[in-house]
C-alpha atoms as a PDB file:
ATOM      1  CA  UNK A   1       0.000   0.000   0.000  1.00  0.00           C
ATOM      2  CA  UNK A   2       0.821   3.536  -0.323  1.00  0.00           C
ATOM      3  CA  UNK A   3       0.042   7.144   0.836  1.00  0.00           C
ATOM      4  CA  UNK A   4      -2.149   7.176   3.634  1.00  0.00           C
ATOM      5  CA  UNK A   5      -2.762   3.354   3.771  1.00  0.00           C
ATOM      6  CA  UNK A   6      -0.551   1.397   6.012  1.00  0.00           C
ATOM      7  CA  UNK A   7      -0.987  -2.259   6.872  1.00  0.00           C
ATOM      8  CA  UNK A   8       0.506  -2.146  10.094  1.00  0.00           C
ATOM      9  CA  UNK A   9       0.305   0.492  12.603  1.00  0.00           C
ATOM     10  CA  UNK A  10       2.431   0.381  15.764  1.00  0.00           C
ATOM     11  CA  UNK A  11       0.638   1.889  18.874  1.00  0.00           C
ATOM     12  CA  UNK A  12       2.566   4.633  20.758  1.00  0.00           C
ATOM     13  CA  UNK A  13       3.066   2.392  24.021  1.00  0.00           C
ATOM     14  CA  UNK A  14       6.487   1.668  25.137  1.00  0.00           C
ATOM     15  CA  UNK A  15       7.625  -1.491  26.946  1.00  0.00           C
ATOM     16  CA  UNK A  16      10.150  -2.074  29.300  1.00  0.00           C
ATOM     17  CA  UNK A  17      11.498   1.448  28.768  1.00  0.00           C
ATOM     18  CA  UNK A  18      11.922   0.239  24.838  1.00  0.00           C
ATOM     19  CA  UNK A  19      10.734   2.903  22.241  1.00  0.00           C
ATOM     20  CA  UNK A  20       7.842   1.619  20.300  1.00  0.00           C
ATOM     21  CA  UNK A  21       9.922   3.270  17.531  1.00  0.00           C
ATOM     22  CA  UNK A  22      12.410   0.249  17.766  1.00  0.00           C
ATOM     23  CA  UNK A  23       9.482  -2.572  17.276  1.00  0.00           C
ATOM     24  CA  UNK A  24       8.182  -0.375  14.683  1.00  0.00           C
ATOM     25  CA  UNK A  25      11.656  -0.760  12.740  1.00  0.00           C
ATOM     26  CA  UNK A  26      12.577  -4.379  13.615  1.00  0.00           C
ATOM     27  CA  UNK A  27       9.322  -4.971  11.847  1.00  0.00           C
ATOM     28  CA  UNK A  28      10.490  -3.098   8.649  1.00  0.00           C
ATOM     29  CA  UNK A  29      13.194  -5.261   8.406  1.00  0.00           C
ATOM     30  CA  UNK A  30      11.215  -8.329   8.236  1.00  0.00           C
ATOM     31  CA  UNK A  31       8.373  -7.119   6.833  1.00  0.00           C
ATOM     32  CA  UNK A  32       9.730  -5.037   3.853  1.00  0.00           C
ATOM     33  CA  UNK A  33       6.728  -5.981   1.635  1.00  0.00           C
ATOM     34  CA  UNK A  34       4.174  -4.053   4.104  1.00  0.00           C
ATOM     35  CA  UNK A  35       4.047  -0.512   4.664  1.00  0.00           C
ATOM     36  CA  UNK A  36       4.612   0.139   9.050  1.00  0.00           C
ATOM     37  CA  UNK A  37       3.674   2.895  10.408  1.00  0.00           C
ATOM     38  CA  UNK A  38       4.266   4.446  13.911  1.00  0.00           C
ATOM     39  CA  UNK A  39       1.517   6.181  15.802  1.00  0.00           C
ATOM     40  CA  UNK A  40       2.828   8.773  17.530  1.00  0.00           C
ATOM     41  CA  UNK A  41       0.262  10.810  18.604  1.00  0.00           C
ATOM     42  CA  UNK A  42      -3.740   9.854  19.440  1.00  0.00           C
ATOM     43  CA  UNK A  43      -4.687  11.918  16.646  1.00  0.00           C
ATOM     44  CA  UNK A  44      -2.202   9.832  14.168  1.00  0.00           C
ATOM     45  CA  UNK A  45      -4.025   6.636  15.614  1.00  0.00           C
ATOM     46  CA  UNK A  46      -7.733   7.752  14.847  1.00  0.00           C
ATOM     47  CA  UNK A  47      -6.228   9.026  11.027  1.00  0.00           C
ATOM     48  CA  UNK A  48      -3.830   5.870  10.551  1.00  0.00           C
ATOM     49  CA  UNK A  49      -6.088   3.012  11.989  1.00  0.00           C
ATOM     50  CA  UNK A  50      -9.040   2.890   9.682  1.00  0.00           C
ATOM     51  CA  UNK A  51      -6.928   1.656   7.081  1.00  0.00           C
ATOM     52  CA  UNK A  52      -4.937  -0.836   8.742  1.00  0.00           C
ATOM     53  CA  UNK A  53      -5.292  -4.431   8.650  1.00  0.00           C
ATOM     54  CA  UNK A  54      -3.009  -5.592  11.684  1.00  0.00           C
ATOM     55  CA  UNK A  55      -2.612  -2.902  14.882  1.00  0.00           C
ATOM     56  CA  UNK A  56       0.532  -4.076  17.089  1.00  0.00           C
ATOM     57  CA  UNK A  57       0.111  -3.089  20.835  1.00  0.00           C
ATOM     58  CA  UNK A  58      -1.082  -3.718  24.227  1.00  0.00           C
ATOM     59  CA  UNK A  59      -4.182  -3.363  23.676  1.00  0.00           C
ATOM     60  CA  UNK A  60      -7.068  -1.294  21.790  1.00  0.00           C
ATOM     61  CA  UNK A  61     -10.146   0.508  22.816  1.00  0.00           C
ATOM     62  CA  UNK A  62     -13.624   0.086  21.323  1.00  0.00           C
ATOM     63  CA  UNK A  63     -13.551   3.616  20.062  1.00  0.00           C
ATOM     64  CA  UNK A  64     -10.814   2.648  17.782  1.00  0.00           C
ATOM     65  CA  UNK A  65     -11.824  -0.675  17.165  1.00  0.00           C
ATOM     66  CA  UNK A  66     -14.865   0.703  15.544  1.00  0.00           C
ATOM     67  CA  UNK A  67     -12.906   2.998  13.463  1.00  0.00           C
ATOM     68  CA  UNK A  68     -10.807  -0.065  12.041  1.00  0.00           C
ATOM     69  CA  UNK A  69     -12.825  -1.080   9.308  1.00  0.00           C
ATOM     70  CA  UNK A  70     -10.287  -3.594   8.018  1.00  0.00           C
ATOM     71  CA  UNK A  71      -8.269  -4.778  10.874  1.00  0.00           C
ATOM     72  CA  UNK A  72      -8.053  -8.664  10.896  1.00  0.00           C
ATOM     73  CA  UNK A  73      -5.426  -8.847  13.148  1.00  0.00           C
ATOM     74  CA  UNK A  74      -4.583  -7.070  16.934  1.00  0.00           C
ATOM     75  CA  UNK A  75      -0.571  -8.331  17.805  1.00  0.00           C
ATOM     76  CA  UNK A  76      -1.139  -7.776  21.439  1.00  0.00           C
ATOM     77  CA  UNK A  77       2.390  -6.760  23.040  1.00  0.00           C
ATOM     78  CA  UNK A  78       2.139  -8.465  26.411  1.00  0.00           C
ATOM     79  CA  UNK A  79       2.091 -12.077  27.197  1.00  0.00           C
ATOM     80  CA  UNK A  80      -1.438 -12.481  28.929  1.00  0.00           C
ATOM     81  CA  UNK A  81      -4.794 -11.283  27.580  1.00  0.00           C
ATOM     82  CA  UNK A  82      -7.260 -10.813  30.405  1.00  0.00           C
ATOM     83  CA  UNK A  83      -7.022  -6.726  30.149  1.00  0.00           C
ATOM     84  CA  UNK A  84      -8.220  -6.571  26.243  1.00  0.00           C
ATOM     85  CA  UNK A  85     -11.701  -5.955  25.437  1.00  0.00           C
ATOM     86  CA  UNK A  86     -12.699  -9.746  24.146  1.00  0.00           C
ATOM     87  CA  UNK A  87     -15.841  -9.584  23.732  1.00  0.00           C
ATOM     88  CA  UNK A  88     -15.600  -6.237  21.127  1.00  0.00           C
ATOM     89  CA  UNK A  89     -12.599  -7.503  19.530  1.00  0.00           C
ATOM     90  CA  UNK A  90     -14.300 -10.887  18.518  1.00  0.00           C
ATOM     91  CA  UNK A  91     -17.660  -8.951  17.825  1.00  0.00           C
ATOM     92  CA  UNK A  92     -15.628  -7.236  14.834  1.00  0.00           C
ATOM     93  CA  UNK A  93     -14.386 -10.252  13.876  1.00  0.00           C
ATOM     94  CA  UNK A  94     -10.526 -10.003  14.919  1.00  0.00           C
ATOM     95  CA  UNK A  95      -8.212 -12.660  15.425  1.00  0.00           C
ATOM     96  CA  UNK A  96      -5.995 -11.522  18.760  1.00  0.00           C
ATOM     97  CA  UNK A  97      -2.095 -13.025  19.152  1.00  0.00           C
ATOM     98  CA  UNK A  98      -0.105 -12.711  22.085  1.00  0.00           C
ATOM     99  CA  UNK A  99       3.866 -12.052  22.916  1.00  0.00           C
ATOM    100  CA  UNK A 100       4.235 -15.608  24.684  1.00  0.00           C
ATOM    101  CA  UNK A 101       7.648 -16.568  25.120  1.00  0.00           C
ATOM    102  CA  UNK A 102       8.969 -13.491  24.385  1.00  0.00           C
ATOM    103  CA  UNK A 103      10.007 -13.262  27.886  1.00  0.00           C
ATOM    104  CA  UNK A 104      11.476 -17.038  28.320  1.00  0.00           C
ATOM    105  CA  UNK A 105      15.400 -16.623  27.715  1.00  0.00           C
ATOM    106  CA  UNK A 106      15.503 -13.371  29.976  1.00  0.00           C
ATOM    107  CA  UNK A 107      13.294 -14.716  32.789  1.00  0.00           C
ATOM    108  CA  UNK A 108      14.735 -17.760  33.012  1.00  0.00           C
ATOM    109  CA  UNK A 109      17.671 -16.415  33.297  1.00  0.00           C
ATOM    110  CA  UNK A 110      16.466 -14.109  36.161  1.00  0.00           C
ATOM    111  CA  UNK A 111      15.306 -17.790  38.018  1.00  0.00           C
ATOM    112  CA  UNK A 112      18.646 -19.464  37.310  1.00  0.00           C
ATOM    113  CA  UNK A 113      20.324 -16.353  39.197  1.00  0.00           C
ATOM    114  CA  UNK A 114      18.031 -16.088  42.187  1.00  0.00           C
ATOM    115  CA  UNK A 115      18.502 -19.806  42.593  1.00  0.00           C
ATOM    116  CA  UNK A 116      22.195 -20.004  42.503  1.00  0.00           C
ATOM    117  CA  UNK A 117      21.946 -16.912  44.590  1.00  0.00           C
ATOM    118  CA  UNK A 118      19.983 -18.549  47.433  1.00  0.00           C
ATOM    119  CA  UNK A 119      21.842 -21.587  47.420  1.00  0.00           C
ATOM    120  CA  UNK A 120      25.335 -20.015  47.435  1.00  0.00           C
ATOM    121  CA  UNK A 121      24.318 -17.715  49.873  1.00  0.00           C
ATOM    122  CA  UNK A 122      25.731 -14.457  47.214  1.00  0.00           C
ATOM    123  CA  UNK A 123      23.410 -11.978  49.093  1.00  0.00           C
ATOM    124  CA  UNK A 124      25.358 -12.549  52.166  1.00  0.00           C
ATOM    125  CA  UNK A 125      28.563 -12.389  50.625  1.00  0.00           C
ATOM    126  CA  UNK A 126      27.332  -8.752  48.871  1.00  0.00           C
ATOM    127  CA  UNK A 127      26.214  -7.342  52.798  1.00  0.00           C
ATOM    128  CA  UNK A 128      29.711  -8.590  54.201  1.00  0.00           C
ATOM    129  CA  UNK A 129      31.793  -6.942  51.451  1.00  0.00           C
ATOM    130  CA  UNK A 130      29.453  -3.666  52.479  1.00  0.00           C
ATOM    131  CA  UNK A 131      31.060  -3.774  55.847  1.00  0.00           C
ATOM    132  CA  UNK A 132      34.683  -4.788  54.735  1.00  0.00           C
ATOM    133  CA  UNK A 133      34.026  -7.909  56.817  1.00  0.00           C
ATOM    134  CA  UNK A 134      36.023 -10.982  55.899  1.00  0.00           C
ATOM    135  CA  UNK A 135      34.388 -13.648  57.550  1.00  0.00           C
ATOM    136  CA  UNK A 136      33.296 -17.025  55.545  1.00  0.00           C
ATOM    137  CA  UNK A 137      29.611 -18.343  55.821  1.00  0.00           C
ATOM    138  CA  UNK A 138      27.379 -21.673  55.355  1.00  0.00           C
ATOM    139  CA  UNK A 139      26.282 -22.353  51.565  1.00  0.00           C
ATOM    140  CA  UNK A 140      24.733 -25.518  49.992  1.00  0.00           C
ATOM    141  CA  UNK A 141      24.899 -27.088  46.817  1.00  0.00           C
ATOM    142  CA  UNK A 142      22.606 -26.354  44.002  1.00  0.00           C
ATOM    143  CA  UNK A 143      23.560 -30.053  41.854  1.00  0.00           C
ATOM    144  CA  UNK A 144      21.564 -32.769  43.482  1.00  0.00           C
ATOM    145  CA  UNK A 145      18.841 -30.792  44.539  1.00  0.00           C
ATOM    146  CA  UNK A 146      15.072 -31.337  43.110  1.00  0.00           C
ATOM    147  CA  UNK A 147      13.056 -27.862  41.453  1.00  0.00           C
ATOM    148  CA  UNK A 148       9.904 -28.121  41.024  1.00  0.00           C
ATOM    149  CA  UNK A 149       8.619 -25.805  38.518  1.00  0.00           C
ATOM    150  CA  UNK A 150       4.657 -24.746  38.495  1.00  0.00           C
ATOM    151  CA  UNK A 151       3.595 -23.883  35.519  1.00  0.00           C
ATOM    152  CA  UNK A 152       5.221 -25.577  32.275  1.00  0.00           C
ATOM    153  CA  UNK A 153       4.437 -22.703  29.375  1.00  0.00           C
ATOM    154  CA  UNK A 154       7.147 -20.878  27.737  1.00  0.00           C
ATOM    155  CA  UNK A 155       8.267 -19.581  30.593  1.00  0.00           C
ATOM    156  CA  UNK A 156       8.440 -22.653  32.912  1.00  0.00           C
ATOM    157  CA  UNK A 157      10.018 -24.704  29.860  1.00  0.00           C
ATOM    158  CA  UNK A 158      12.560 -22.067  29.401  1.00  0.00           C
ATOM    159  CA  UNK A 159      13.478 -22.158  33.368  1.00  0.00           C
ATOM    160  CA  UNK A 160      13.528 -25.982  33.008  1.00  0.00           C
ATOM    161  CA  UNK A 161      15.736 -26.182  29.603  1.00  0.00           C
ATOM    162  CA  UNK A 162      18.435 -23.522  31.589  1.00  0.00           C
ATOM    163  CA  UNK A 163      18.494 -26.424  34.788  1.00  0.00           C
ATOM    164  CA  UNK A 164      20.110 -28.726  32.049  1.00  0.00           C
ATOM    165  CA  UNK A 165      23.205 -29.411  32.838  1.00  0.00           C
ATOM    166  CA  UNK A 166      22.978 -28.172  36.697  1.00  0.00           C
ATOM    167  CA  UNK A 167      22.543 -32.202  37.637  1.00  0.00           C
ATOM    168  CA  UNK A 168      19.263 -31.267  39.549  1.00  0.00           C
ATOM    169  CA  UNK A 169      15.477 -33.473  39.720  1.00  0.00           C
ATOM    170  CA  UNK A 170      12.820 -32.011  38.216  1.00  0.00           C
ATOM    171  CA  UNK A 171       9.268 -31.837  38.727  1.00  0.00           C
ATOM    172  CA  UNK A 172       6.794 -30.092  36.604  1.00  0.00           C
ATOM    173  CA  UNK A 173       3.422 -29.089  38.274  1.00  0.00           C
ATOM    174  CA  UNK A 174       0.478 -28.104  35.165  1.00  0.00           C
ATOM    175  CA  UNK A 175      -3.341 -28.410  35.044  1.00  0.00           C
ATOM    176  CA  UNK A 176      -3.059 -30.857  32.392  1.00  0.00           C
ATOM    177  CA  UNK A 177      -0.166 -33.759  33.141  1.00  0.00           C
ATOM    178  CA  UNK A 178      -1.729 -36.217  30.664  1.00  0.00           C
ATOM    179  CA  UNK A 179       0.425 -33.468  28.169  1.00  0.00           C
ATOM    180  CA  UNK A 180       3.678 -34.099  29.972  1.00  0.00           C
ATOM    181  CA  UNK A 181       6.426 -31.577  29.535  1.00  0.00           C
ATOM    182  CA  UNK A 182      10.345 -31.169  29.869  1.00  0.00           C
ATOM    183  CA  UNK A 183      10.866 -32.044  33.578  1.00  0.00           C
ATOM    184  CA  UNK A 184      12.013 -35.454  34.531  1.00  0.00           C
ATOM    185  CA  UNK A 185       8.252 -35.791  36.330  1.00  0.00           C
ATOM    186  CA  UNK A 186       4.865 -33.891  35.605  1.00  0.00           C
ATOM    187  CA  UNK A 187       1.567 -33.715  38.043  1.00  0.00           C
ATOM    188  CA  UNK A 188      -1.176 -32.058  37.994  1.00  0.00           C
ATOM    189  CA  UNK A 189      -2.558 -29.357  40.746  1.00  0.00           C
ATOM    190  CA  UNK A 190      -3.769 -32.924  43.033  1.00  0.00           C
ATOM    191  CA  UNK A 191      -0.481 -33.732  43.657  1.00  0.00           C
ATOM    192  CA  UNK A 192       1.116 -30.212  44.899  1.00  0.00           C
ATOM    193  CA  UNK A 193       1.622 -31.367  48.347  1.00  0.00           C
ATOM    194  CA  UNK A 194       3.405 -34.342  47.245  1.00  0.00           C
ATOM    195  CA  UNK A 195       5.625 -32.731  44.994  1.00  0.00           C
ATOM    196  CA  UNK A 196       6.483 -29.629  47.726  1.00  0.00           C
ATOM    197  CA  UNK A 197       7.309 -32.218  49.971  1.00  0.00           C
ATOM    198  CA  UNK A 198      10.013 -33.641  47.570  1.00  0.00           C
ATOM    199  CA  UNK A 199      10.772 -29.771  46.638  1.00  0.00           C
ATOM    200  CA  UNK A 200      14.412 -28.088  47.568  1.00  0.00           C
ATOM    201  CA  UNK A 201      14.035 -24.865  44.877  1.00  0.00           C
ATOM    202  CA  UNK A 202       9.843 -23.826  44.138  1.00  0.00           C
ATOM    203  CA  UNK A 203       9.866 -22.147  40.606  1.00  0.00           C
ATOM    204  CA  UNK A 204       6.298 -20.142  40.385  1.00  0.00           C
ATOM    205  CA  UNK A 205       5.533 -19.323  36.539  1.00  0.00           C
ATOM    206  CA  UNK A 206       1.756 -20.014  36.247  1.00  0.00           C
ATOM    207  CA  UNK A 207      -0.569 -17.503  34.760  1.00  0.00           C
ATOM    208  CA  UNK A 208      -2.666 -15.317  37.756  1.00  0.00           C
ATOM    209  CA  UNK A 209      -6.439 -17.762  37.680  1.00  0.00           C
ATOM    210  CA  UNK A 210      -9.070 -18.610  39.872  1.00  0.00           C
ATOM    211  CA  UNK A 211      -7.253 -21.681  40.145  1.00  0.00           C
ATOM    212  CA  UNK A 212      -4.152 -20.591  41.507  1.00  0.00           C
ATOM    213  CA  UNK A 213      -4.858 -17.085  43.214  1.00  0.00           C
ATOM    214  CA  UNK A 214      -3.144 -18.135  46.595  1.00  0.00           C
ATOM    215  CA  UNK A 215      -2.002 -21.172  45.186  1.00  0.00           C
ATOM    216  CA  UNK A 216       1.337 -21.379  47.741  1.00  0.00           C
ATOM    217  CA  UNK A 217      -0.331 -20.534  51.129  1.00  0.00           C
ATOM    218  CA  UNK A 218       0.257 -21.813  54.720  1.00  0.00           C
ATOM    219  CA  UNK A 219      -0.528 -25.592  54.209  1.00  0.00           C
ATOM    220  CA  UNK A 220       1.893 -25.213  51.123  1.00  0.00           C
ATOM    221  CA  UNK A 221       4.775 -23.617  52.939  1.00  0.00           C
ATOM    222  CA  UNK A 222       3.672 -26.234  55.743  1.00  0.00           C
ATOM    223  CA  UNK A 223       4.292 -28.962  53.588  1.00  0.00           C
ATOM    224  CA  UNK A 224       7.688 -27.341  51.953  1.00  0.00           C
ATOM    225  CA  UNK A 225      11.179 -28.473  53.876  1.00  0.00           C
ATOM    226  CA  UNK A 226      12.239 -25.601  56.030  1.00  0.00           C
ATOM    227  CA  UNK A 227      15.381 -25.223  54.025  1.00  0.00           C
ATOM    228  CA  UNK A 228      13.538 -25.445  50.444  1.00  0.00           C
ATOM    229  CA  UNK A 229      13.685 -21.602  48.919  1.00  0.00           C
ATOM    230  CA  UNK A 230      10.574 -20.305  46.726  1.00  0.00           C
ATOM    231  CA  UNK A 231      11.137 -18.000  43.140  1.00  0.00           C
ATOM    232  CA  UNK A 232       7.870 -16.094  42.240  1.00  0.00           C
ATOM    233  CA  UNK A 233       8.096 -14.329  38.688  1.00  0.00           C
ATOM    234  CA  UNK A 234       5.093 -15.417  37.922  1.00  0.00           C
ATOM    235  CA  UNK A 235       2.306 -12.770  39.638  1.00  0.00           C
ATOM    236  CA  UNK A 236       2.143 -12.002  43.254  1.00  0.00           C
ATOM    237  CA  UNK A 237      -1.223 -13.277  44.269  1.00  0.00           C
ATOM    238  CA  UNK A 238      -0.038 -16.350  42.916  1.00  0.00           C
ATOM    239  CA  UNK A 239       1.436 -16.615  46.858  1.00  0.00           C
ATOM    240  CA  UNK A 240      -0.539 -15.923  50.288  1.00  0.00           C
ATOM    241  CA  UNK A 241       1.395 -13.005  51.250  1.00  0.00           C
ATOM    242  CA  UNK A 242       0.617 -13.257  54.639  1.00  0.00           C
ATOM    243  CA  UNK A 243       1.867 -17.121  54.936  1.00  0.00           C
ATOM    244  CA  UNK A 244       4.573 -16.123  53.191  1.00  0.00           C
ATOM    245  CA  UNK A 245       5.733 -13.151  55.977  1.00  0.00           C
ATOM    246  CA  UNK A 246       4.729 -15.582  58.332  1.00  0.00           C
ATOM    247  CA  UNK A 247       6.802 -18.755  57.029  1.00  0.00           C
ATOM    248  CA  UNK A 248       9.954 -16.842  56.552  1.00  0.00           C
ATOM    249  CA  UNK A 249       9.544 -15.480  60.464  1.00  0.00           C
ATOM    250  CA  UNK A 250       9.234 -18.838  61.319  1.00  0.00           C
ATOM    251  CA  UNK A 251      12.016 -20.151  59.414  1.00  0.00           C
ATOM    252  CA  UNK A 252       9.746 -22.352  57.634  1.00  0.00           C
ATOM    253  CA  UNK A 253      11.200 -21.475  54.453  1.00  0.00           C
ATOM    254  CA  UNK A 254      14.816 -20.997  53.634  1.00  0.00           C
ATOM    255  CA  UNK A 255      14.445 -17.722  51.599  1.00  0.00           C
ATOM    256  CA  UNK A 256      12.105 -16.363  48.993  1.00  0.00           C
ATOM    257  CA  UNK A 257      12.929 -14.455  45.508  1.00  0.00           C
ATOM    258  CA  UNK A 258       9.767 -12.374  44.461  1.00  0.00           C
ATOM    259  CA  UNK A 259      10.022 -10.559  41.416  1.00  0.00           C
ATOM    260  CA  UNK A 260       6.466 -10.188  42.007  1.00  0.00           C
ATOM    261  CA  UNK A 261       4.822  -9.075  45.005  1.00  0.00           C
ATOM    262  CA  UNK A 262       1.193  -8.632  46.588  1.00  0.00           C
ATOM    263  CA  UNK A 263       0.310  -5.464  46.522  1.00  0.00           C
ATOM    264  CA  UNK A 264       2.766  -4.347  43.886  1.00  0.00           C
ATOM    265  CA  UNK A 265       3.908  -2.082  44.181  1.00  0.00           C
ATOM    266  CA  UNK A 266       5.583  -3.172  47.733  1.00  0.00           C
ATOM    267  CA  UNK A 267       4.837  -0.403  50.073  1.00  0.00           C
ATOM    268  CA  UNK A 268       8.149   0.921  51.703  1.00  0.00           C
ATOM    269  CA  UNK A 269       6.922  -0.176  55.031  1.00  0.00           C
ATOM    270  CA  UNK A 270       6.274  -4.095  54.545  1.00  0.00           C
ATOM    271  CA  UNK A 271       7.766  -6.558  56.521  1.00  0.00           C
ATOM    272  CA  UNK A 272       9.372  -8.169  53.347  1.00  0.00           C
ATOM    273  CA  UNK A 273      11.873  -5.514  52.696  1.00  0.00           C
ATOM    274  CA  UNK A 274      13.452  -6.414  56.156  1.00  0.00           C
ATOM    275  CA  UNK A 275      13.946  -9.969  55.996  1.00  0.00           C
ATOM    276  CA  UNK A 276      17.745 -10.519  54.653  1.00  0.00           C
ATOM    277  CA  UNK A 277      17.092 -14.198  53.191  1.00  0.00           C
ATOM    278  CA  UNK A 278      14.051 -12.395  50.671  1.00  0.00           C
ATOM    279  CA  UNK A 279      15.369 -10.884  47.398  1.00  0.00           C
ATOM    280  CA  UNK A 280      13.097  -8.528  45.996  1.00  0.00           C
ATOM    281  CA  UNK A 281      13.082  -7.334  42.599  1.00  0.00           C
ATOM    282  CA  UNK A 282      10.875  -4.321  41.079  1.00  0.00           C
ATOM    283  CA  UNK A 283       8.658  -7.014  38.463  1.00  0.00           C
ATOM    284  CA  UNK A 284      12.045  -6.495  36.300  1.00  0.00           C
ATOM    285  CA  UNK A 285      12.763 -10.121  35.607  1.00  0.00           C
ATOM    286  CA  UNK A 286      10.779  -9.332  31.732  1.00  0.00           C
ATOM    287  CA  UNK A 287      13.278  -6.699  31.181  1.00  0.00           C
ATOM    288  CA  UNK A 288      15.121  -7.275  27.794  1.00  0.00           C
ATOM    289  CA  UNK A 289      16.471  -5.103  25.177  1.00  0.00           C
ATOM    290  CA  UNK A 290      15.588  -8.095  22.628  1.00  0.00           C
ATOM    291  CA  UNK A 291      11.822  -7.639  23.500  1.00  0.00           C
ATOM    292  CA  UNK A 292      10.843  -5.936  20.465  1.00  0.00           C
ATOM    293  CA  UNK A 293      13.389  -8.543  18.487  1.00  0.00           C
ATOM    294  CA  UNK A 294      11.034 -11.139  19.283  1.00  0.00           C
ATOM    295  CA  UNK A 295       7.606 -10.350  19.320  1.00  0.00           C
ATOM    296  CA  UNK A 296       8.825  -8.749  15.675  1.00  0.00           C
ATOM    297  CA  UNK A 297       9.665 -12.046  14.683  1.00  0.00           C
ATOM    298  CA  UNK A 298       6.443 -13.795  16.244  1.00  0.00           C
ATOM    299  CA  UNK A 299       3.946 -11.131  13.899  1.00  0.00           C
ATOM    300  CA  UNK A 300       6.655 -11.919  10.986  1.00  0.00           C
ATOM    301  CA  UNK A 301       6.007 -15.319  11.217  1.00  0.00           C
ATOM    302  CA  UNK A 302       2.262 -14.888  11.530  1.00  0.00           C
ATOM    303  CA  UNK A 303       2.615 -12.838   8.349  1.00  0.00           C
ATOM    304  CA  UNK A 304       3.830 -15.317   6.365  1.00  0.00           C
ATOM    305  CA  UNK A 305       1.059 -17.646   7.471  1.00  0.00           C
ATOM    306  CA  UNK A 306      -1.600 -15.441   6.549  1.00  0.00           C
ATOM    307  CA  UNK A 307       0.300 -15.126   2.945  1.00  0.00           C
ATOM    308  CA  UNK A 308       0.746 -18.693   2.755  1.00  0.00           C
ATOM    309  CA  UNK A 309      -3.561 -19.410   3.762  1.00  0.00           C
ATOM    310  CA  UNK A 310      -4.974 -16.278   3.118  1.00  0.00           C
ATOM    311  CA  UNK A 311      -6.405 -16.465   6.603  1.00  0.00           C
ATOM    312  CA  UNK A 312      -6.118 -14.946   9.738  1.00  0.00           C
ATOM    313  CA  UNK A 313      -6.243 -18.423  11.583  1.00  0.00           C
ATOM    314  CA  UNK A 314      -3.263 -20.986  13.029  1.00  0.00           C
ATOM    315  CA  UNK A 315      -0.988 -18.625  14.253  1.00  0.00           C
ATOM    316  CA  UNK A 316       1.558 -18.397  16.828  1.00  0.00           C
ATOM    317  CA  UNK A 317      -0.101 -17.665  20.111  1.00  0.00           C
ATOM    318  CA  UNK A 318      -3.132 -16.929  19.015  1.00  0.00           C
ATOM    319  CA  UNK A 319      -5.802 -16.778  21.257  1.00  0.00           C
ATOM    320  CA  UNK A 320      -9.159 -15.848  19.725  1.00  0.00           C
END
């Protein structure tokens, strides 16, 4: 297309600090056939979006759905869907993909650190070489331990494919079992308790449901070995905030890493900013400088399905 008649528009919505302006040119240079275009400015989106037939962003509002006459495809920008407008967006007829996986390689790293970290005890070594104190502690060994991972998506089969190598048991906790997965052992949510009793390293990457909304609470940290440590990047209601305060007072728990919290913000005056076994990081784990890198080469891909079929269906994480 030409002149005022892009196929893809790129909402104005930065992620991770990233310009949009960078996803807007890693998709030129896969996509040199189709004409991109960066909304800047509100008033660009109402001109440029009637005309386009794939909007990439976090999400879009029924105003401008109704203005995109030909849109067949919204590339939502964020891994989870439960904030878009469903209901519109199907009622004009739009297919809707996600960006999961994007995060895998960078989270998982994030895990692998805050496990190695717990186990080797680096968080202590950091606050003695803040007071010039030489003075050796306790550590443990990561190899031989067993990590259960909850949740076996992209993002708990990227933690899972990084413990290769790290001579470590694996469990994999998912609603479904029957599918398996990449951990030496998979069970579903009836089985938790048997599984965190087994657990020495708890790996939370489940999406935020009904189902497991306070998923880890006091009969789970009951059930967990007093030593066994606990990674959240999934989403912090995911964990009973007040078992977990409670368990790590007790010394229940050997130490937590919470890239997510509940509330989240963390208010400057909770009790989990004092405890020196919990590492808590600002829901940064997703940070990436190859974000844009990849969900550009997820809509790509999608691209080339839709030339190959001439429809808007079977793509990569779609969801509706």
């Amino acid at each position: 297309m030409s002149g005022d008649e892009p196929d893809i528009v790129v909402r104005q919505e930065g992620v991770h600090g990233i310009a949009t302006s960078e996803y807007a040119a890693a998709l030129r240079e896969r996509l040199p056939e189709y004409d991109v275009r960066l909304a800047r400015t509100p008033a660009e989106e109402r001109e440029l979006i009637p005309y386009a037939r794939v909007v990439a962003g976090k999400t879009i509002d029924e105003d401008l759905l109704d203005r995109a006459e030909n849109l067949e495809l919204l590339a939502c920008s964020f891994a989870g869907y439960g904030h878009l407008p469903m209901d519109a967006i199907e009622g004009h007829g739009v297919s809707v993909t996600t960006a999961s996986g994007v995060h895998g390689p960078n989270i998982a790293e994030d895990v692998l650190g805050h496990l190695l970290t717990l186990t080797r005890r680096h968080h202590e070594g950091w606050r003695r070489q803040q007071n010039r104190e030489w003075r050796a502690y306790p550590t443990r060994e990561f190899a031989g331990s067993t990590v259960t991972v909850a949740g076996l998506g992209a993002l708990g089969s990227a933690v899972v494919e990084r413990l290769q190598g790290f001579d470590v048991d694996t469990i994999g906790i998912r609603h479904s079992p029957e599918k398996g997965g990449p951990t030496d052992e998979v069970v579903g949510p009836d089985r938790l308790h048997e599984a965190l009793a087994r657990t020495d390293h708890l790996v939370l990457t489940v999406p935020l449901t009904d189902e497991t909304e306070g998923m880890i609470g006091e009969a789970e940290f009951t059930t967990l070995p007093p030593d066994a440590t606990i990674v959240n990047v999934a989403r912090g209601p995911v964990v009973d905030t007040t078992a977990l305060v409670s368990a790590v007072r007790s010394n229940d728990i050997g130490g937590a890493a919470l890239d997510v919290t509940d509330p989240e913000p963390l208010p400057e005056d909770h009790p989990l900013w004092g405890f020196e076994n919990v590492l808590i990081t600002p829901h940064n784990a997703g940070n990436t400088p190859k974000y844009y890198e990849r969900l550009a080469d997820i809509l790509a891909e999608n691209l080339r399905r839709v030339a190959d079929t001439g429809e808007y269906n079977g793509l990569k994480n779609q969801v509706a």
